[in-house]
Protein backbone atom coordinates (compact mmCIF):
# COMPACT_ATOMS: atom_id res chain seq x y z
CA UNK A 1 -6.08 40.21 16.26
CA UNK A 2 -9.76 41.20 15.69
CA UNK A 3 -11.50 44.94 16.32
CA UNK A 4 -13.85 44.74 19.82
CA UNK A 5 -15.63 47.09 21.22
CA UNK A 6 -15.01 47.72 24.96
CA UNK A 7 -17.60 49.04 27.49
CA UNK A 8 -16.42 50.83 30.47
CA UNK A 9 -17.59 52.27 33.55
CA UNK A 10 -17.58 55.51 31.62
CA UNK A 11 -19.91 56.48 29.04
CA UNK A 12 -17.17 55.93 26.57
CA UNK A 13 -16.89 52.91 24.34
CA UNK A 14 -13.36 52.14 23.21
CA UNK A 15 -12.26 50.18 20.13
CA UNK A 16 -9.69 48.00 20.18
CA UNK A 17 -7.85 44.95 19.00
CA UNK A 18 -7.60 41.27 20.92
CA UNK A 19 -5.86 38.46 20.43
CA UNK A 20 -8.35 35.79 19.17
CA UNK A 21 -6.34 33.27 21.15
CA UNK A 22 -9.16 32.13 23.86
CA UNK A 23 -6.16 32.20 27.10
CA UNK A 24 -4.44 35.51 25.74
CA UNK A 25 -5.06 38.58 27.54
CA UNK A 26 -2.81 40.65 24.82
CA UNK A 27 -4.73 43.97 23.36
CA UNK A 28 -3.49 46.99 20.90
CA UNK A 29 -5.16 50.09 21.07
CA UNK A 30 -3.90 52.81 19.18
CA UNK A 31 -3.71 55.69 21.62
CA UNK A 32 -1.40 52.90 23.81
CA UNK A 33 0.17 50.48 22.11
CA UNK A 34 0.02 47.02 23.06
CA UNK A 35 -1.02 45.69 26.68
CA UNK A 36 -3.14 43.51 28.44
CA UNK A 37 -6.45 43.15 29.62
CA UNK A 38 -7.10 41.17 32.56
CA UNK A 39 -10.43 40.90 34.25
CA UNK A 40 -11.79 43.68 32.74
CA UNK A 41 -8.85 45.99 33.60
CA UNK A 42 -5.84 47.31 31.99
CA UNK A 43 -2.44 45.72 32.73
CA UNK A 44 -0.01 49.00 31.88
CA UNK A 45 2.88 47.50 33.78
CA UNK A 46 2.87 45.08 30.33
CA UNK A 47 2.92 48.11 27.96
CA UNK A 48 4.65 48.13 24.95
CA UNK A 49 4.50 50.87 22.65
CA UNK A 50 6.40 51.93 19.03
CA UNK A 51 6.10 55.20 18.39
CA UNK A 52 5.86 56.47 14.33
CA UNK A 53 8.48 58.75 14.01
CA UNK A 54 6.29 60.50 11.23
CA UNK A 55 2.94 61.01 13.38
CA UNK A 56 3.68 60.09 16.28
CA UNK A 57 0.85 57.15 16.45
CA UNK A 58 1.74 53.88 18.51
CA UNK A 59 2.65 51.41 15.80
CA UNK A 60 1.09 47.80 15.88
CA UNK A 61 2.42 44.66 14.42
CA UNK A 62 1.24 43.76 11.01
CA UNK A 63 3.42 40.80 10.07
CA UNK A 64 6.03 38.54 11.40
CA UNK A 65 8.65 36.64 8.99
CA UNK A 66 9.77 33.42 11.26
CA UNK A 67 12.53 32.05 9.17
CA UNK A 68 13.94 35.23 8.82
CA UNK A 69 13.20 36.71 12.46
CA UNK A 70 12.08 40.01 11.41
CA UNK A 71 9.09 41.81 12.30
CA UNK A 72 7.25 44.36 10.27
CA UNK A 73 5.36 47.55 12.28
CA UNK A 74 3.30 49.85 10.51
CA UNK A 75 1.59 53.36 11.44
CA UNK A 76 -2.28 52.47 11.46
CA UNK A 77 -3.39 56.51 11.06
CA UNK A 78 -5.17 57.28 7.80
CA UNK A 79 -2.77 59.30 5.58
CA UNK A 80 0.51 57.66 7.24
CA UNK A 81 1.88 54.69 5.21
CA UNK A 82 5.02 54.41 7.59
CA UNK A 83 5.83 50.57 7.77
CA UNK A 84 9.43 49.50 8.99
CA UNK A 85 11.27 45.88 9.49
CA UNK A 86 13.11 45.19 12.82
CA UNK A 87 14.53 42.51 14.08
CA UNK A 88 12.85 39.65 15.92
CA UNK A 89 13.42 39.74 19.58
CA UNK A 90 14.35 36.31 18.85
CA UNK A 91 16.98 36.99 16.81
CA UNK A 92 18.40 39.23 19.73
């Protein structure tokens, strides 16, 4: 995922992350958690989040091991180094 910068009707500019994938719609913003963006607006009724049971911040994916199946999320707030492995959902 990169960082973009999102204008919106408002006169607030959000940051957020986007798949680089051309056809993906998937984004991650940190107030949120993940979701997509289609057309310009929010899809919530795809919203995923992880909360960090140390701040409270929506964690984000940083790394997926494949032959393994797990998943590792970590806490992106400055100060928090929370980082935990789960199980793939393909390994479910």
């Amino acid at each position: 995922m990169r960082r973009v910068m999102l204008e919106e009707d408002s006169e607030e500019v959000r940051s957020c992350h986007a798949c680089e994938r051309r056809d993906c719609t998937r984004i991650f913003r940190e107030a949120n958690g993940y979701s997509d963006r289609i057309q310009g607006e929010f899809d919530e009724s795809r919203r995923s989040t992880q909360s960090c049971p140390r701040c409270g911040s929506a964690l984000y994916l940083a790394a997926v091991n494949h032959s393994r199946k797990i998943e590792t999320w970590e806490c992106p707030q400055t100060g928090c180094d929370f980082s935990q492995d789960s199980p793939s959902p393909a390994a479910r």
